[in-house]
N, C-alpha and C. Protein backbone atom coordinates (compact mmCIF):
# COMPACT_ATOMS: atom_id res chain seq x y z
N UNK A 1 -3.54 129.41 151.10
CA UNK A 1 -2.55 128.52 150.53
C UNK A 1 -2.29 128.85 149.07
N UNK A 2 -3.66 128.98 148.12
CA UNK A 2 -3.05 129.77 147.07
C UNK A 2 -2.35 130.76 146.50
N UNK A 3 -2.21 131.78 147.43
CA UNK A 3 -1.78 132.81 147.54
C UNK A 3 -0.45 132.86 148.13
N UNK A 4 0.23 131.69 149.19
CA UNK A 4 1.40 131.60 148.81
C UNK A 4 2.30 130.73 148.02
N UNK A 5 1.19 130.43 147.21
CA UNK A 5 2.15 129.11 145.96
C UNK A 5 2.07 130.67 144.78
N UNK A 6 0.72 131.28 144.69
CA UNK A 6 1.07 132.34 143.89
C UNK A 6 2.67 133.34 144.57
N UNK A 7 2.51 133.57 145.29
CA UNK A 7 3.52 134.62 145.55
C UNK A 7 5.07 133.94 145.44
N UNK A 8 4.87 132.32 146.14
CA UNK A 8 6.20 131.92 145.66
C UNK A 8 6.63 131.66 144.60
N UNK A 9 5.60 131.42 143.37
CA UNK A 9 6.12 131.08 141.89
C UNK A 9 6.15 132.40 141.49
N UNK A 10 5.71 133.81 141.80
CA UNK A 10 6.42 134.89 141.36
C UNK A 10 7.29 135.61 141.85
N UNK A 11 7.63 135.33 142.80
CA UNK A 11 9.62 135.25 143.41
C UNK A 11 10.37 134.58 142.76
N UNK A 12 9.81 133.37 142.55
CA UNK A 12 10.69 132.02 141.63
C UNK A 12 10.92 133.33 140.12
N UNK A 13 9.86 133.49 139.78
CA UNK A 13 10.52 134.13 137.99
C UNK A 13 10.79 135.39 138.29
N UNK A 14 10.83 136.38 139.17
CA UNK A 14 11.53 137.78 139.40
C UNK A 14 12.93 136.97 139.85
N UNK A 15 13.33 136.10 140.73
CA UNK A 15 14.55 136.03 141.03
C UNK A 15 15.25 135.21 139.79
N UNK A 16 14.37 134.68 138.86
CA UNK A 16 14.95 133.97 137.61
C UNK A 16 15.46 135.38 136.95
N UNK A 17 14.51 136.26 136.64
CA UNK A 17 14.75 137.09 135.81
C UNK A 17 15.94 138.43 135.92
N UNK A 18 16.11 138.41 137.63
CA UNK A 18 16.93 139.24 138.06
C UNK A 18 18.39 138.42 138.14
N UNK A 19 18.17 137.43 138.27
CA UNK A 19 19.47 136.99 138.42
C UNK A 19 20.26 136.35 136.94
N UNK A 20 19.25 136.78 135.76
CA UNK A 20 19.68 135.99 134.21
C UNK A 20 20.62 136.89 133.95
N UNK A 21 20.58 138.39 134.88
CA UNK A 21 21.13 139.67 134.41
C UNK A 21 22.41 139.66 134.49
N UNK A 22 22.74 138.30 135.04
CA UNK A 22 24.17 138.70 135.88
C UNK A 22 24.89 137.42 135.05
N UNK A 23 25.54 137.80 134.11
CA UNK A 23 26.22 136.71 133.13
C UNK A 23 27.76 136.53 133.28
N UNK A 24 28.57 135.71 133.36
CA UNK A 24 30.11 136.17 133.35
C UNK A 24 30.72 135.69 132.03
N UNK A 25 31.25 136.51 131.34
CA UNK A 25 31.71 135.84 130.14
C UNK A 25 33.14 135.72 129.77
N UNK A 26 33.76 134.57 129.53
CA UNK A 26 35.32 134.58 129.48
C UNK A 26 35.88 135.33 128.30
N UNK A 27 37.15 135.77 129.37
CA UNK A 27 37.73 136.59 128.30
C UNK A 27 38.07 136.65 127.27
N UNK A 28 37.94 137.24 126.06
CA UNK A 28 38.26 136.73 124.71
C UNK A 28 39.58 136.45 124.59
N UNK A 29 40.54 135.71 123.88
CA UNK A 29 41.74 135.45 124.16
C UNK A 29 41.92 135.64 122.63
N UNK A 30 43.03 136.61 122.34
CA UNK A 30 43.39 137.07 120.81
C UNK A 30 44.83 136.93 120.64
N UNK A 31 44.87 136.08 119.95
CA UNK A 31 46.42 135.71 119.38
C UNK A 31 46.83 136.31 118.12
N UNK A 32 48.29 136.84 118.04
CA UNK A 32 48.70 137.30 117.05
C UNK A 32 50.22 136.78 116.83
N UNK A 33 50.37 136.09 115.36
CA UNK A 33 51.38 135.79 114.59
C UNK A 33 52.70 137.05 114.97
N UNK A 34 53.70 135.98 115.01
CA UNK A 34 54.86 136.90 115.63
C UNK A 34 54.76 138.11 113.98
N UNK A 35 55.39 139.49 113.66
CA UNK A 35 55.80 140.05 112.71
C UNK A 35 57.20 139.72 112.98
N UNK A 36 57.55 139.54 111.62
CA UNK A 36 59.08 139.72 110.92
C UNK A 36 59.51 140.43 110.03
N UNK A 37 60.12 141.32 110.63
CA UNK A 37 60.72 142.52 109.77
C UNK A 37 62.26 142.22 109.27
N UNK A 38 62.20 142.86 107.95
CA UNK A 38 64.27 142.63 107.62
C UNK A 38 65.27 143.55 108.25
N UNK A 39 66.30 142.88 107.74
CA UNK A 39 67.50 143.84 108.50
C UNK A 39 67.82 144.37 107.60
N UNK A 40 67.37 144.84 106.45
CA UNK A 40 67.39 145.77 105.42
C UNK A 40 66.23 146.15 105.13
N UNK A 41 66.38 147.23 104.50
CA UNK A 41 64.82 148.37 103.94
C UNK A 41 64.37 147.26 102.56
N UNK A 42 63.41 147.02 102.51
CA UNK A 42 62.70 146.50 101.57
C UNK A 42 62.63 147.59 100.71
N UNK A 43 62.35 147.35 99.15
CA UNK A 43 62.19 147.94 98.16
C UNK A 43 60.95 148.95 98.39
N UNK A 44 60.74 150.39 98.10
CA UNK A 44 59.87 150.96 98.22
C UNK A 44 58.44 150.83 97.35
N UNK A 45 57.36 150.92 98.08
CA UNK A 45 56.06 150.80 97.63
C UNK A 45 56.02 152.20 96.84
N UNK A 46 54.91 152.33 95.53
CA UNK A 46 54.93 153.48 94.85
C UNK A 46 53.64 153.14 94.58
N UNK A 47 52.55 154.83 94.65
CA UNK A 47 51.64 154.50 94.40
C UNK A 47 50.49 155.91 93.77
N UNK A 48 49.94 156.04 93.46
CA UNK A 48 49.18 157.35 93.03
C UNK A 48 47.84 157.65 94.25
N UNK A 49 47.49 156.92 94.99
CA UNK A 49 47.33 157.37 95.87
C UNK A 49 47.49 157.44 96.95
N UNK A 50 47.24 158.89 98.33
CA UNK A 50 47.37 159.06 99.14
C UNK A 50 47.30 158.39 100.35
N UNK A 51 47.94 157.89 101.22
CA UNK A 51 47.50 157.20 102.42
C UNK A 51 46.71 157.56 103.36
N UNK A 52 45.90 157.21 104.35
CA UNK A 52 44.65 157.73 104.88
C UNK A 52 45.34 157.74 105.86
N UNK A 53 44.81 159.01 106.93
CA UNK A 53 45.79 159.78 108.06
C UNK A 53 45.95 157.98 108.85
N UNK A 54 47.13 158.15 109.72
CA UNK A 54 46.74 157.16 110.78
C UNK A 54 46.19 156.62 111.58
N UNK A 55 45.44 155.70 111.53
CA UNK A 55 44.33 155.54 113.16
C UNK A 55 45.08 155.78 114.09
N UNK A 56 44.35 156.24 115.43
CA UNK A 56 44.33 156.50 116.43
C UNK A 56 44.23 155.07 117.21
N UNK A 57 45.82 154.67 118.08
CA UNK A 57 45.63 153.58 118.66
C UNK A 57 46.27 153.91 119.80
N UNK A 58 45.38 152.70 120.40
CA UNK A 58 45.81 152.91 122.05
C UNK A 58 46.64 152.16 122.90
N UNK A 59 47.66 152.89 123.17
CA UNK A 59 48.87 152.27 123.29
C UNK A 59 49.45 151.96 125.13
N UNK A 60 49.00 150.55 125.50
CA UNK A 60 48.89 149.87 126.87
C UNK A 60 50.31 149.98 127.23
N UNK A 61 50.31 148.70 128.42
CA UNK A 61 51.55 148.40 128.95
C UNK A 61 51.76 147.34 128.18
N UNK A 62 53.39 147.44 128.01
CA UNK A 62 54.32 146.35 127.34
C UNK A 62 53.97 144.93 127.95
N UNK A 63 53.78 143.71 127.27
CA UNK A 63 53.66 143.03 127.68
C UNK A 63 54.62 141.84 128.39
N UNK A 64 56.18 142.82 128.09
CA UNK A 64 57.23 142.71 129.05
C UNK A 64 58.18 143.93 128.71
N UNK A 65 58.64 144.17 129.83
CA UNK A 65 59.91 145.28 130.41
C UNK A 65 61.11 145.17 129.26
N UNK A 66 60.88 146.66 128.87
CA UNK A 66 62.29 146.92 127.90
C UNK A 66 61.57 146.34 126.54
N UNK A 67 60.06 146.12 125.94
CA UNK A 67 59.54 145.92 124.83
C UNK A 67 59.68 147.57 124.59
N UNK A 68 59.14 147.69 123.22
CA UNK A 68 58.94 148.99 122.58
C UNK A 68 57.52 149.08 121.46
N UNK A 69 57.15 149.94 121.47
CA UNK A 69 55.89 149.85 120.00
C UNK A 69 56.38 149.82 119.08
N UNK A 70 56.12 149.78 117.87
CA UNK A 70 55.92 149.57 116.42
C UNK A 70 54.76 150.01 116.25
N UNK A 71 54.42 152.05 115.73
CA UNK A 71 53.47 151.89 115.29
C UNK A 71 52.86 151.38 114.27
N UNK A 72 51.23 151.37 114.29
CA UNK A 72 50.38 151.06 113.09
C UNK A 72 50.65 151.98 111.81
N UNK A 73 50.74 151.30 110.37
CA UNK A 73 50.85 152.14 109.36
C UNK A 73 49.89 151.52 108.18
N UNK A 74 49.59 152.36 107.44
CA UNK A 74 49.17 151.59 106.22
C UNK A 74 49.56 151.15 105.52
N UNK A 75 49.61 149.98 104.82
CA UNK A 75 50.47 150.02 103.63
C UNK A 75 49.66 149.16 102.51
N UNK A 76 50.61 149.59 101.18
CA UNK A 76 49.21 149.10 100.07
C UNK A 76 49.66 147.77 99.81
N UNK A 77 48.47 146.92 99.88
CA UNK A 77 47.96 145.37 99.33
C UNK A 77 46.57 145.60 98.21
N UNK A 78 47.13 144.91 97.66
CA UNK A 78 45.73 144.28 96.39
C UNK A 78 44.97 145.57 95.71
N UNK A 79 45.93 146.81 95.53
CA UNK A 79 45.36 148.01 95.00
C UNK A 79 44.14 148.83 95.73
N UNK A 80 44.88 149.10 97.13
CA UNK A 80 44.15 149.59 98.35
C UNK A 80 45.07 149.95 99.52
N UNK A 81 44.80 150.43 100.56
CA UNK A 81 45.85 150.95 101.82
C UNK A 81 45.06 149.55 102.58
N UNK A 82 45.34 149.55 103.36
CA UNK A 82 45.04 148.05 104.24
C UNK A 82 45.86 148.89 105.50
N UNK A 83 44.99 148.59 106.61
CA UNK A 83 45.73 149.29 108.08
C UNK A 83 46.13 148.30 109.34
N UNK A 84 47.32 147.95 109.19
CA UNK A 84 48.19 146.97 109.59
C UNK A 84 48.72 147.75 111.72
N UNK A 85 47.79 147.13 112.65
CA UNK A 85 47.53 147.78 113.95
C UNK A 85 49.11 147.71 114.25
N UNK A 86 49.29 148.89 115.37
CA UNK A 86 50.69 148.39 115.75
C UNK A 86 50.49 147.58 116.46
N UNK A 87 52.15 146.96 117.41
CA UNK A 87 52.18 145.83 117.82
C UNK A 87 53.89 146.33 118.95
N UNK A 88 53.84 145.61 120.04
CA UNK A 88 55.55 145.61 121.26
C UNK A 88 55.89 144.56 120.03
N UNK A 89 57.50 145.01 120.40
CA UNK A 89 58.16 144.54 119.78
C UNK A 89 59.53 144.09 120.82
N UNK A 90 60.19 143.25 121.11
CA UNK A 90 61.71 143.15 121.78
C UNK A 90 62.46 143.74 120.56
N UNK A 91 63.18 144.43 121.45
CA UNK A 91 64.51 144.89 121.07
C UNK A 91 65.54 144.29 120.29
N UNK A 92 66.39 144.45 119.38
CA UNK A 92 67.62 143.29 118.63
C UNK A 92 68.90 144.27 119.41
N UNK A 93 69.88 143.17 119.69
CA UNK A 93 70.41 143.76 120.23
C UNK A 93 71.66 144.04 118.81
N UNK A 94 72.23 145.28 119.04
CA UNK A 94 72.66 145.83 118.12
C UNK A 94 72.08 146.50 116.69
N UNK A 95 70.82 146.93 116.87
CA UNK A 95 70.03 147.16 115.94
C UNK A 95 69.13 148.17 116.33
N UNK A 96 68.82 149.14 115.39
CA UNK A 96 67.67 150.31 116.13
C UNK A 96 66.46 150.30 115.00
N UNK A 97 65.32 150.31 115.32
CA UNK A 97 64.07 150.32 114.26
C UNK A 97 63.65 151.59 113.72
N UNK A 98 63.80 151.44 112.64
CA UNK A 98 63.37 152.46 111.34
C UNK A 98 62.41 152.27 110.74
N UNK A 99 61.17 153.05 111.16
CA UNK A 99 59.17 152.91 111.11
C UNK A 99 59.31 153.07 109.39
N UNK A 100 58.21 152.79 109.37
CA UNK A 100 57.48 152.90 108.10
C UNK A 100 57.71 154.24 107.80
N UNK A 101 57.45 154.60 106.73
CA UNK A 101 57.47 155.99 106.08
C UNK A 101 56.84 156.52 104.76
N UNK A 102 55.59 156.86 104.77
CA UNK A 102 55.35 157.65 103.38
C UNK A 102 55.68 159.13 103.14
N UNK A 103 56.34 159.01 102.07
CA UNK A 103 56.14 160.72 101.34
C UNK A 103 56.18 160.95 99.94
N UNK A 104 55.76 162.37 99.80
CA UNK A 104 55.48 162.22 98.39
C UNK A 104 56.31 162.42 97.66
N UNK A 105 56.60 162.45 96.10
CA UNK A 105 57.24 162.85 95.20
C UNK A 105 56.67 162.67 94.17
N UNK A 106 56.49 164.00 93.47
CA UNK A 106 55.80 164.56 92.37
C UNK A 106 54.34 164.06 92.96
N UNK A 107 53.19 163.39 92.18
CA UNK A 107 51.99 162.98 92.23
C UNK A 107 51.78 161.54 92.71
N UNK A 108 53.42 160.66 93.10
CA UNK A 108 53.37 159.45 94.02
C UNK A 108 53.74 159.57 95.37
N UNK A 109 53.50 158.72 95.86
CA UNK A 109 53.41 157.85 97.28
C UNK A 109 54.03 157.05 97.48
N UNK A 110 55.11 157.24 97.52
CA UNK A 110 56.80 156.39 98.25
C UNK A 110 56.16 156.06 99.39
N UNK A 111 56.56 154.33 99.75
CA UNK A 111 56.27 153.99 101.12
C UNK A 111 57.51 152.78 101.21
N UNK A 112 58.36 153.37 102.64
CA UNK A 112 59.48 153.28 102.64
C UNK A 112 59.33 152.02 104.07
N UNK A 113 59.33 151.05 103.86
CA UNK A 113 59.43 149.94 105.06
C UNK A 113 60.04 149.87 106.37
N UNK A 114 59.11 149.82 107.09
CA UNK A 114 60.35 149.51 108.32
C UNK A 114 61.24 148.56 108.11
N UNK A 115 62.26 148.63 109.44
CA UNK A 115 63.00 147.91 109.01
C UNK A 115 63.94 148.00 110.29
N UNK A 116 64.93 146.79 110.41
CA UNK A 116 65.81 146.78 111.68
C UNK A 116 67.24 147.57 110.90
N UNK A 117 67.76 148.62 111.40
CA UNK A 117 69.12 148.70 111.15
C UNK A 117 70.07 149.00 111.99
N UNK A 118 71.46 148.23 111.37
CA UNK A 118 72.65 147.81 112.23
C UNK A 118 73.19 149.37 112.77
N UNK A 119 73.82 149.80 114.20
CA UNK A 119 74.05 150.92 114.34
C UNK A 119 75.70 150.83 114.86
């Protein structure tokens, strides 16, 4: 009789322990603030230093038919590049999107805004 209260209280904590393994955890749910871009080019960013190559992002399914990307770019905040992820975007109708853009001139860093323009 001892021997099966021993054997059943160590089934009881192997099947505790085998079965703690098996966890389900809800999905993280990540919300993001709509972006608003102008229908004109914002004034260009100028800066002495270089922008850091682009991350590498991974680019899913639209989260509806006839969306488009907006890639990720850097752009400078608070005397630093800050890396702003891309994001789908809907379409304007009558309007085509013009990405971000750095280039150089002389020893600055023109950074030229996206932006919606009329076509």
């Amino acid at each position: 009789m001892k021997n099966s209260t021993l054997i059943g209280g160590i089934l009881v904590v192997a099947a505790t322990t085998l079965l703690s393994g098996c966890v389900v955890a809800p999905a993280q749910v990540h919300y993001r603030a709509a972006v608003v871009y102008p229908d004109v080019a914002p004034p260009p960013v100028v800066t002495y230093v270089a922008p850091p190559p682009p991350q590498v992002e991974v680019i899913g399914v639209p989260p509806v038919q006839g969306y488009f990307w907006i890639n990720g770019v850097w752009l400078w905040e608070g005397g630093r590049h800050v890396w702003h992820p891309g994001h789908w975007s809907a379409p304007r109708q009558g309007y085509e999107w013009v990405p971000h853009h750095w280039h150089q001139v002389g020893g600055e860093w023109h950074m030229d805004g996206g932006h919606w323009r009329r076509y």
